[in-house]
ModelCIF file with pLDDT and N, C-alpha, C, O atoms, coordinates in Angstrom:
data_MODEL
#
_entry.id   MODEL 
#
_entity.id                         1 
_entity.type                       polymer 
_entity.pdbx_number_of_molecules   1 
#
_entity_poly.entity_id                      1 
_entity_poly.type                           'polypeptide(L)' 
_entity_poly.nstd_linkage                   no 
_entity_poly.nstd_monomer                   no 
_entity_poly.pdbx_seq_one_letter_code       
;(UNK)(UNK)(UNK)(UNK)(UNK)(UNK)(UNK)(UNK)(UNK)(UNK)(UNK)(UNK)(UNK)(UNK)(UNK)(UNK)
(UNK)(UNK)(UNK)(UNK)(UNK)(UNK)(UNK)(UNK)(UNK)(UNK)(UNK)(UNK)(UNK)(UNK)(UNK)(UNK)
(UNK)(UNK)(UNK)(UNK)(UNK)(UNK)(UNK)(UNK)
;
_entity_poly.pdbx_seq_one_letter_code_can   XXXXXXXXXXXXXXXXXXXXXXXXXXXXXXXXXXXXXXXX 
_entity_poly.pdbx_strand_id                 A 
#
loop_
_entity_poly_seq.entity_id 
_entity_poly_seq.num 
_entity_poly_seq.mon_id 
_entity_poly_seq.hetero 
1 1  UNK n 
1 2  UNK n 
1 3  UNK n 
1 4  UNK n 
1 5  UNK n 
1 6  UNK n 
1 7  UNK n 
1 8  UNK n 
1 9  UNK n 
1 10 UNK n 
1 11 UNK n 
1 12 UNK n 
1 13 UNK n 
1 14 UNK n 
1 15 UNK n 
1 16 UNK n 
1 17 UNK n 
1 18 UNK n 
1 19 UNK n 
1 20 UNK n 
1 21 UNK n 
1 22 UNK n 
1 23 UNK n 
1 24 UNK n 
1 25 UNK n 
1 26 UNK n 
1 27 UNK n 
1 28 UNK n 
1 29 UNK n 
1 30 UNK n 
1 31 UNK n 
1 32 UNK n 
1 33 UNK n 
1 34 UNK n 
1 35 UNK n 
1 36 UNK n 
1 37 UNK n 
1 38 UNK n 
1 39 UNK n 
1 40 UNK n 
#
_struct_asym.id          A 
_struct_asym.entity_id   1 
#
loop_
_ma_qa_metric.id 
_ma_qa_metric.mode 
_ma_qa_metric.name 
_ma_qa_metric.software_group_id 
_ma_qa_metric.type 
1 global pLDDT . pLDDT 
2 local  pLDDT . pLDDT 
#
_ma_qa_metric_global.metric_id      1 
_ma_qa_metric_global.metric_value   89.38 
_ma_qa_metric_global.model_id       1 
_ma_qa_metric_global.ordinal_id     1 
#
loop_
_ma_qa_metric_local.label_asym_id 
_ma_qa_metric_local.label_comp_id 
_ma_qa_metric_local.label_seq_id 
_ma_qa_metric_local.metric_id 
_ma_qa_metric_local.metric_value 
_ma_qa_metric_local.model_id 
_ma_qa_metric_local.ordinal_id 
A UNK 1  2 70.00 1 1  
A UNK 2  2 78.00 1 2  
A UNK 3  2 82.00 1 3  
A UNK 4  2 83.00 1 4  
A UNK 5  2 85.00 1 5  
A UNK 6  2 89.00 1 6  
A UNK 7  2 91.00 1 7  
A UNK 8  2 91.00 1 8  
A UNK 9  2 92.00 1 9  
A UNK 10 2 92.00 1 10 
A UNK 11 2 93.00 1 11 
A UNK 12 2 95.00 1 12 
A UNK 13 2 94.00 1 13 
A UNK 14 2 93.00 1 14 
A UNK 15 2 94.00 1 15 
A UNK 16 2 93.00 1 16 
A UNK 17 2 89.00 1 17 
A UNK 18 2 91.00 1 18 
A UNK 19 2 92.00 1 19 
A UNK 20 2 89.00 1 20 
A UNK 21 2 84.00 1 21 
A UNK 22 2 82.00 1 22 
A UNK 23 2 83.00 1 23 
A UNK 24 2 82.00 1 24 
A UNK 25 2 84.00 1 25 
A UNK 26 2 85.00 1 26 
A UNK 27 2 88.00 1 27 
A UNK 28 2 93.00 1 28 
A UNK 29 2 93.00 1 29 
A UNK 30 2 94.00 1 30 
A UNK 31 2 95.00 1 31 
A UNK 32 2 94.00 1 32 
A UNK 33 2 94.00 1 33 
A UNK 34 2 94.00 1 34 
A UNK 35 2 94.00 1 35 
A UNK 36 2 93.00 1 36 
A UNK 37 2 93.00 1 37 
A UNK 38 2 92.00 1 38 
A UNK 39 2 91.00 1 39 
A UNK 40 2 91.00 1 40 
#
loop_
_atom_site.group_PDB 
_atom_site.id 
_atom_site.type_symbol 
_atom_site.label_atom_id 
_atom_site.label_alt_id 
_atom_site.label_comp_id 
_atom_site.label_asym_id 
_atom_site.label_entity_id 
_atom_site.label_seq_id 
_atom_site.pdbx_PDB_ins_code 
_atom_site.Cartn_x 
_atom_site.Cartn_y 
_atom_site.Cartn_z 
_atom_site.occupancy 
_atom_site.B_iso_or_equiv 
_atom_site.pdbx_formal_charge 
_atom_site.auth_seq_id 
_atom_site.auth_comp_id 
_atom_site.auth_asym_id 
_atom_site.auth_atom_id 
_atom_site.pdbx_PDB_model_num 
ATOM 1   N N  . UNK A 1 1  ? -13.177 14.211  3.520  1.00 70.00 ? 1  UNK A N  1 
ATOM 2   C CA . UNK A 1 1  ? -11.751 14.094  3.211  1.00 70.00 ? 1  UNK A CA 1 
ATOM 3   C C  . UNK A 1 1  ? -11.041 13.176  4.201  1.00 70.00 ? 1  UNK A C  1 
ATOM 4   O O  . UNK A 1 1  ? -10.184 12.317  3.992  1.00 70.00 ? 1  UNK A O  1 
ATOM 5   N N  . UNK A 1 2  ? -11.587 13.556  5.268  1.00 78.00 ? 2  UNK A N  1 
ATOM 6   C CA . UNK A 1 2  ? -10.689 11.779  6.239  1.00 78.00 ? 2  UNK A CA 1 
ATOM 7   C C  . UNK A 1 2  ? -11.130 10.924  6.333  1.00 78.00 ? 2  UNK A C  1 
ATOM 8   O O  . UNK A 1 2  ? -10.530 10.069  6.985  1.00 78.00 ? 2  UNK A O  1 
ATOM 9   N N  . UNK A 1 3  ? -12.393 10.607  5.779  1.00 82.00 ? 3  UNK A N  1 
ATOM 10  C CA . UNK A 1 3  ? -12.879 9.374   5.284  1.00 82.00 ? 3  UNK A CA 1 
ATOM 11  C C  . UNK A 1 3  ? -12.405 8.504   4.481  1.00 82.00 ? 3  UNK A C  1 
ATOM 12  O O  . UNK A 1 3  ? -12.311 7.277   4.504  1.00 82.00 ? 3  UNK A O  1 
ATOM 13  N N  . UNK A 1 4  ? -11.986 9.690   3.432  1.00 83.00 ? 4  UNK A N  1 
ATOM 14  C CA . UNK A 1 4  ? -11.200 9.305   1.956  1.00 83.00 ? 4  UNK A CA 1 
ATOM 15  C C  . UNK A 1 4  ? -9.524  8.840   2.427  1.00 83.00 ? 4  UNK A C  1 
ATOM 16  O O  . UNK A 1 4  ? -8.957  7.817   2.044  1.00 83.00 ? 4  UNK A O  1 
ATOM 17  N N  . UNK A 1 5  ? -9.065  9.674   3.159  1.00 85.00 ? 5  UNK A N  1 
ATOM 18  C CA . UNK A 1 5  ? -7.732  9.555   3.796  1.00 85.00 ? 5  UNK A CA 1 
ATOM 19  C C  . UNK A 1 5  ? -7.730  7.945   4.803  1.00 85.00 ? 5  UNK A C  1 
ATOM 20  O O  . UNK A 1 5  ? -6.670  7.328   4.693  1.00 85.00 ? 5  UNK A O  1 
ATOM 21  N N  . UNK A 1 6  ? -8.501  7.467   5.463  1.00 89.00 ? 6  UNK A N  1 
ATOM 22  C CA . UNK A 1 6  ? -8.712  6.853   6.079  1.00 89.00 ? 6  UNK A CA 1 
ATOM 23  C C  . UNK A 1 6  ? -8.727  5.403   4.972  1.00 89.00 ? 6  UNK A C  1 
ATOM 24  O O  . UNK A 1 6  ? -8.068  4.396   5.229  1.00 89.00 ? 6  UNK A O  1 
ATOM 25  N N  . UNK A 1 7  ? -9.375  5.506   4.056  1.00 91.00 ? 7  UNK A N  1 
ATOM 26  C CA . UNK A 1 7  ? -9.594  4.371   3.336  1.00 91.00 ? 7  UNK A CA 1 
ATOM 27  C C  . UNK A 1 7  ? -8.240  4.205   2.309  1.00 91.00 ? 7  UNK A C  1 
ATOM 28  O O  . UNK A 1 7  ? -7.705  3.131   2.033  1.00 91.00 ? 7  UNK A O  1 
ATOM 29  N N  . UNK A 1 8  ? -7.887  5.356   1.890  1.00 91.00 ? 8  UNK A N  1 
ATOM 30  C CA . UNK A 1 8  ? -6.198  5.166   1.354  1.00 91.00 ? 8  UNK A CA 1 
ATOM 31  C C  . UNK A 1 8  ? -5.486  4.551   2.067  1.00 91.00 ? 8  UNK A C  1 
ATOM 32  O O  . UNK A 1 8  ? -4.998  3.486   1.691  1.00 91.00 ? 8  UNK A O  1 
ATOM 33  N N  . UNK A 1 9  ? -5.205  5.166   3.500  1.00 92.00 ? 9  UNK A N  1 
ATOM 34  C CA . UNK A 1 9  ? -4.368  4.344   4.741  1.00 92.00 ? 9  UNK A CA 1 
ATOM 35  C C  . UNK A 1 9  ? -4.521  2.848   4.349  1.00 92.00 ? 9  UNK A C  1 
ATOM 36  O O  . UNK A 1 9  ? -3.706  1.962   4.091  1.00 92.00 ? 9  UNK A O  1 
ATOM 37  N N  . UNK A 1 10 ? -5.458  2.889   4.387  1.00 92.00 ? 10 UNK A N  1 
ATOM 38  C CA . UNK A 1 10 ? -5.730  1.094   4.921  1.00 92.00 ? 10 UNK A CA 1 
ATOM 39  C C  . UNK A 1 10 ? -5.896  0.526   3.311  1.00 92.00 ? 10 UNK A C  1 
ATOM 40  O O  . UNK A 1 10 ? -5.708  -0.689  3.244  1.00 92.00 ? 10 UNK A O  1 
ATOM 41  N N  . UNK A 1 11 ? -6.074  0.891   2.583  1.00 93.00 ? 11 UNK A N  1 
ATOM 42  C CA . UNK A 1 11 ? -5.254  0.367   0.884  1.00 93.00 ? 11 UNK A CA 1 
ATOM 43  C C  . UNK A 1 11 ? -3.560  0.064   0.812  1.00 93.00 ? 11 UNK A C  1 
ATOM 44  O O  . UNK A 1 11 ? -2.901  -0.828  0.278  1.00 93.00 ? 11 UNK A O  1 
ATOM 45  N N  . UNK A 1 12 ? -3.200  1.275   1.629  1.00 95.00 ? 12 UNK A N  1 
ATOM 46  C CA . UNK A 1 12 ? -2.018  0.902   1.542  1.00 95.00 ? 12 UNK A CA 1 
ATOM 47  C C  . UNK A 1 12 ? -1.102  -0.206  2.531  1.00 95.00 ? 12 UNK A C  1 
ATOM 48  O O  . UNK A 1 12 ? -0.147  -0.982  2.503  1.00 95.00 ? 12 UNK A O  1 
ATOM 49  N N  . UNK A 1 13 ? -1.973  0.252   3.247  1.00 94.00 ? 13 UNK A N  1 
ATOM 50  C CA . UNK A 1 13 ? -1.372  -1.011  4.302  1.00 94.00 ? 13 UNK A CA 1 
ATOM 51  C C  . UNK A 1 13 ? -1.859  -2.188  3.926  1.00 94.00 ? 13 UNK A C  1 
ATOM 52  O O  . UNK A 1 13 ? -1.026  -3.067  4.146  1.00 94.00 ? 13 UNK A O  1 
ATOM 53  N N  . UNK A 1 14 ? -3.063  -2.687  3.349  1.00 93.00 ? 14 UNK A N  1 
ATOM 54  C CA . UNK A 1 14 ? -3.344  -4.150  2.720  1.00 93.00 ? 14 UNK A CA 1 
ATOM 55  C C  . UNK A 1 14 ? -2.292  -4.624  1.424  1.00 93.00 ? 14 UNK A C  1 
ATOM 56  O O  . UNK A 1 14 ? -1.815  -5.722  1.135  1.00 93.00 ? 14 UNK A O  1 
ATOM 57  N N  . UNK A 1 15 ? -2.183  -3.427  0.867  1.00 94.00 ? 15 UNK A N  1 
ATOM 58  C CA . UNK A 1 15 ? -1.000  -3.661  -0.377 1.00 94.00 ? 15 UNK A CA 1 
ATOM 59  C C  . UNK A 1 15 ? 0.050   -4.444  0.078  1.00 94.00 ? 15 UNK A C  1 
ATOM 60  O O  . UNK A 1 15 ? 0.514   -5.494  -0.365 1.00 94.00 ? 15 UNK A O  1 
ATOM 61  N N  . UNK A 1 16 ? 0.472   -3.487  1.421  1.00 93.00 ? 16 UNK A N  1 
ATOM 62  C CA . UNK A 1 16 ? 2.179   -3.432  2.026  1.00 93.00 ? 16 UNK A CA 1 
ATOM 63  C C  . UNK A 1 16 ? 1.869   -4.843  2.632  1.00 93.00 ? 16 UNK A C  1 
ATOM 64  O O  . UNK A 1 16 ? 2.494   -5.805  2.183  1.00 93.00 ? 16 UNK A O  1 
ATOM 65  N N  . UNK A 1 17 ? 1.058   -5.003  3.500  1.00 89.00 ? 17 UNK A N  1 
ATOM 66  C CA . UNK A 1 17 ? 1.013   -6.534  4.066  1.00 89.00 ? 17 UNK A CA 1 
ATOM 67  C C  . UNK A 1 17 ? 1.160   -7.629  3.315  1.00 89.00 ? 17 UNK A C  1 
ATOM 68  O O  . UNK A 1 17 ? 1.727   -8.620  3.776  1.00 89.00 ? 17 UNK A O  1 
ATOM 69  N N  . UNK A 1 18 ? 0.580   -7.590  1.837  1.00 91.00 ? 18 UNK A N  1 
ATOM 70  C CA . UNK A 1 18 ? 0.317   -8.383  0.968  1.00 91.00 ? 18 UNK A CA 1 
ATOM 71  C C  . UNK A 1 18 ? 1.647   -8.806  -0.097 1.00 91.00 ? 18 UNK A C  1 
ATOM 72  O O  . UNK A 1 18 ? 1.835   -9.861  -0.703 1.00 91.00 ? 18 UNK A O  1 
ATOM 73  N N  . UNK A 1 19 ? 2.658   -7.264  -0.053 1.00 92.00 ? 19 UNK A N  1 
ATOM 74  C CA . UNK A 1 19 ? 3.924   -7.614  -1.201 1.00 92.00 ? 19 UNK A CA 1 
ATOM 75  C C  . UNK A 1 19 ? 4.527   -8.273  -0.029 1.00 92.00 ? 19 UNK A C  1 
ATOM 76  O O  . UNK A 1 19 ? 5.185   -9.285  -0.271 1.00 92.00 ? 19 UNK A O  1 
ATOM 77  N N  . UNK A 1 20 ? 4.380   -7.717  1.739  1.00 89.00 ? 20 UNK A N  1 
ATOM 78  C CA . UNK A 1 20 ? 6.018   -7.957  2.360  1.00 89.00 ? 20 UNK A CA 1 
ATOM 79  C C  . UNK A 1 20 ? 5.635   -9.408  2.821  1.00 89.00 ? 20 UNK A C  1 
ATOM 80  O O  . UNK A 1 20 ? 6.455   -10.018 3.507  1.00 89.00 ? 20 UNK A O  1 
ATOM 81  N N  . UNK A 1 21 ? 4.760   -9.842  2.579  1.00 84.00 ? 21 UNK A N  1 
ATOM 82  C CA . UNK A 1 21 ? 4.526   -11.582 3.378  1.00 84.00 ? 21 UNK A CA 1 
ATOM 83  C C  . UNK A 1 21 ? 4.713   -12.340 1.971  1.00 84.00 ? 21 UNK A C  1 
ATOM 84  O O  . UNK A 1 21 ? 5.072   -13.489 2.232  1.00 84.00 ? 21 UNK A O  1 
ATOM 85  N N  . UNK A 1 22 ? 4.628   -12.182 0.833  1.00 82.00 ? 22 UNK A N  1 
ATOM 86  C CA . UNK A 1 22 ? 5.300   -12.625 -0.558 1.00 82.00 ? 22 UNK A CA 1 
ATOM 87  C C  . UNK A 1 22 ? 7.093   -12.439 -0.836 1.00 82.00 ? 22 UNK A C  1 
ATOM 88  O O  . UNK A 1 22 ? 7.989   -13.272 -0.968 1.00 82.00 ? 22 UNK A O  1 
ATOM 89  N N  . UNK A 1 23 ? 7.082   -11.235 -0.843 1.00 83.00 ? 23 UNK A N  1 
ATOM 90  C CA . UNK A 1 23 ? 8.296   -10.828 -1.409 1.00 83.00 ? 23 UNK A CA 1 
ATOM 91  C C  . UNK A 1 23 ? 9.337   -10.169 -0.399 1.00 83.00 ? 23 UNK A C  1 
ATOM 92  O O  . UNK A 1 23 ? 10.340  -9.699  -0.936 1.00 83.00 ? 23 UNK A O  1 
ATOM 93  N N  . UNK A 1 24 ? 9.229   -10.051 1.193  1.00 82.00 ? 24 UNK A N  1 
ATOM 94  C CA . UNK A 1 24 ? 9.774   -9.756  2.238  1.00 82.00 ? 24 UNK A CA 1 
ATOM 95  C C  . UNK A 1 24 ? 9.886   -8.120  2.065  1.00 82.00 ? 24 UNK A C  1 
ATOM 96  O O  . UNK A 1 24 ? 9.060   -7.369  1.546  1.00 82.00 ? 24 UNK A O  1 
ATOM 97  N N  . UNK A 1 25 ? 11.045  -7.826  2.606  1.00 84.00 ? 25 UNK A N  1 
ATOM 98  C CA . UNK A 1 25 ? 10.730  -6.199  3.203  1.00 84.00 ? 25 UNK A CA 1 
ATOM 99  C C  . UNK A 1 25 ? 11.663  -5.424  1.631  1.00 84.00 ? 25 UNK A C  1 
ATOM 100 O O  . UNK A 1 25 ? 12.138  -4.332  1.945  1.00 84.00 ? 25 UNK A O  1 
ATOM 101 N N  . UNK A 1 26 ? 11.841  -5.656  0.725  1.00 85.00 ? 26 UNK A N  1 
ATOM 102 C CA . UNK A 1 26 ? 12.712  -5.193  -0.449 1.00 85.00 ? 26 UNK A CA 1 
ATOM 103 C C  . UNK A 1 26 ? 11.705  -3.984  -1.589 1.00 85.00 ? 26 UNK A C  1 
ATOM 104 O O  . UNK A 1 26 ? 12.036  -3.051  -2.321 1.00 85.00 ? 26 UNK A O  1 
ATOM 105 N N  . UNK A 1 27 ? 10.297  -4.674  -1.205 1.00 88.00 ? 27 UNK A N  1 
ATOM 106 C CA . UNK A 1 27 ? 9.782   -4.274  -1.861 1.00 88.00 ? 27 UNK A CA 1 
ATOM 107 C C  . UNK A 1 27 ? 9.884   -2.472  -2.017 1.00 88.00 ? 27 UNK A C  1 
ATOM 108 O O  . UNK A 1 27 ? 10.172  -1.985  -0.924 1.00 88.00 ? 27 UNK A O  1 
ATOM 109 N N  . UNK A 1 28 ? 9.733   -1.549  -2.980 1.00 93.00 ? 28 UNK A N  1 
ATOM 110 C CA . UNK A 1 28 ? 9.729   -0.365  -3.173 1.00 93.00 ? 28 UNK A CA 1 
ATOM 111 C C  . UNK A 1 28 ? 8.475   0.055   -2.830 1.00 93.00 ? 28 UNK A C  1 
ATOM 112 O O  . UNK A 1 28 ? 7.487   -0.653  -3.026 1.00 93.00 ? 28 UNK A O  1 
ATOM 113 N N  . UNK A 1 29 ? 8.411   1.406   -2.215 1.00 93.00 ? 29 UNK A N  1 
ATOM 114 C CA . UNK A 1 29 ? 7.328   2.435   -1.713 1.00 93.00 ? 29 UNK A CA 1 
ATOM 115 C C  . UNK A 1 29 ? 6.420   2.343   -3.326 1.00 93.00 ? 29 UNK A C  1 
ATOM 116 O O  . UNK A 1 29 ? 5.201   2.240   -3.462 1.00 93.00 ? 29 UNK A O  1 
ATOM 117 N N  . UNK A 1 30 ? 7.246   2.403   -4.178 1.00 94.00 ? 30 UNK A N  1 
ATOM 118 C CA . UNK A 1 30 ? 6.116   2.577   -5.237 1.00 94.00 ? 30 UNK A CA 1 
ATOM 119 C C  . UNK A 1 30 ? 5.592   1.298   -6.195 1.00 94.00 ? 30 UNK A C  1 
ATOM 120 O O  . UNK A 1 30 ? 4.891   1.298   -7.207 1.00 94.00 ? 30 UNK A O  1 
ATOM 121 N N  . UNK A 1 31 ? 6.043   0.530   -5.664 1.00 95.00 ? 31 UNK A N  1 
ATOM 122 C CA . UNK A 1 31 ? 5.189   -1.003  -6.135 1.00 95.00 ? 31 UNK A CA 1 
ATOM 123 C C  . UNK A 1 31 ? 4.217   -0.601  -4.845 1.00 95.00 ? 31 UNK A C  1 
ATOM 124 O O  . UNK A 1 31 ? 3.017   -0.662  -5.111 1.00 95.00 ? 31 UNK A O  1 
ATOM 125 N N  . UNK A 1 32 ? 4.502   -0.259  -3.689 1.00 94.00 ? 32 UNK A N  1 
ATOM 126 C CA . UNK A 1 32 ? 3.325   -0.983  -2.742 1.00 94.00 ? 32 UNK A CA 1 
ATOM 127 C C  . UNK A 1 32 ? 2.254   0.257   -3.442 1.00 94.00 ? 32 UNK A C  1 
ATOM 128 O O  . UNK A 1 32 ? 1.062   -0.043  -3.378 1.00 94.00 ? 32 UNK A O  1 
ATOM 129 N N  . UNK A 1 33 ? 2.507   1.311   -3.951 1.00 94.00 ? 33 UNK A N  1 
ATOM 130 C CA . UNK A 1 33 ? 1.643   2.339   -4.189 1.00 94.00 ? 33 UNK A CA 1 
ATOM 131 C C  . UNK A 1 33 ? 0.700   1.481   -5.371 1.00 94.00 ? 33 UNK A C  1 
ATOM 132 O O  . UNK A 1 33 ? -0.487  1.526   -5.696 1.00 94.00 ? 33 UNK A O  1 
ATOM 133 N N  . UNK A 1 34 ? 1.499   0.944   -5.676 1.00 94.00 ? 34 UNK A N  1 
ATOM 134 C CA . UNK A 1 34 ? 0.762   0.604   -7.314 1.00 94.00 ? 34 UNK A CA 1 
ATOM 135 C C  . UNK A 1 34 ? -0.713  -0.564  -7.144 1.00 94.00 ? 34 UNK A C  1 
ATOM 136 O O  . UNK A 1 34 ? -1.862  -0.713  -7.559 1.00 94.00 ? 34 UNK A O  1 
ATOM 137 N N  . UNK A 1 35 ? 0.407   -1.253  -6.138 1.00 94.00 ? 35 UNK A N  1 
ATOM 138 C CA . UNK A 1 35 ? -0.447  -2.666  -5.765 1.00 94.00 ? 35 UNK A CA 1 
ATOM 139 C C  . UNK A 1 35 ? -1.478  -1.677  -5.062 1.00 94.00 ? 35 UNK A C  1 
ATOM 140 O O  . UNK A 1 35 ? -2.558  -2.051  -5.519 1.00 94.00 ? 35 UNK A O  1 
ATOM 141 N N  . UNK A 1 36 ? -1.645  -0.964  -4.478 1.00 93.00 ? 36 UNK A N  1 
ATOM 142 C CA . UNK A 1 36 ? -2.906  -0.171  -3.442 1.00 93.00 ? 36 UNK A CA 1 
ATOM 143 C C  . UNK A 1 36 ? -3.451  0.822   -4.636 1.00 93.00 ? 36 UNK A C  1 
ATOM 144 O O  . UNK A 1 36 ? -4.383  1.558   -4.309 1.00 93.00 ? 36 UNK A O  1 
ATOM 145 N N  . UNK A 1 37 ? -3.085  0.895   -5.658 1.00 93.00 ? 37 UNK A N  1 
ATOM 146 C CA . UNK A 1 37 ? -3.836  1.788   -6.580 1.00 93.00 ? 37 UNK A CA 1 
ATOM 147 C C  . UNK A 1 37 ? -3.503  3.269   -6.219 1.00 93.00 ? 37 UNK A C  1 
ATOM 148 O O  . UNK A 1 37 ? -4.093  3.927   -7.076 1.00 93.00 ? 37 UNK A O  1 
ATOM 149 N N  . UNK A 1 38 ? -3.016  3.905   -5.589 1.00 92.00 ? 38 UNK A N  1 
ATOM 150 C CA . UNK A 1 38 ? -2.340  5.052   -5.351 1.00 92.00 ? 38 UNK A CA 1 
ATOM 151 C C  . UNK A 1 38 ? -1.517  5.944   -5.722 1.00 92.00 ? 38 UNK A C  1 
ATOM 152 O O  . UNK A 1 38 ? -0.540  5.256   -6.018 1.00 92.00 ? 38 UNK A O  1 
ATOM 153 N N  . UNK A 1 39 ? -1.166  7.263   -5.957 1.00 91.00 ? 39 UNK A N  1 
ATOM 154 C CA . UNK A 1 39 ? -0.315  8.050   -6.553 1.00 91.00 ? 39 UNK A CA 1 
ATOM 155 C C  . UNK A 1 39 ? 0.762   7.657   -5.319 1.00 91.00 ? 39 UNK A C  1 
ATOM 156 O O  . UNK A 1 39 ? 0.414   7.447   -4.158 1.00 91.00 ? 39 UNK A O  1 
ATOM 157 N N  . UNK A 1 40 ? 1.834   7.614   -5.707 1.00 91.00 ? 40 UNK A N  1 
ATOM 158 C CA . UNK A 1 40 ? 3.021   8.338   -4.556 1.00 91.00 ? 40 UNK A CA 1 
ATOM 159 C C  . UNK A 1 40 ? 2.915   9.170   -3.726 1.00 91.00 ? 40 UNK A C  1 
ATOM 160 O O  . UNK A 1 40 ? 3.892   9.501   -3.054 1.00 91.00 ? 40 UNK A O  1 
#
């Protein structure tokens, strides 16, 4: 389970790096969820 937790983290943070260096800091918690494949 923190393996699994561990690899979400860092999905989401590749997402978040990836909308906010495109689209700056506006982006919504749940686009970055989407772009990382993630529930909310």
């Amino acid at each position: 389970k923190r393996a699994d937790a561990e690899r979400n983290r860092e999905r989401i943070l590749t997402a978040a790096r990836k909308l906010y260096a495109s689209e700056g800091l506006d982006i919504s918690m749940a686009a970055v969820a989407r772009e990382a494949g993630v529930g909310k």
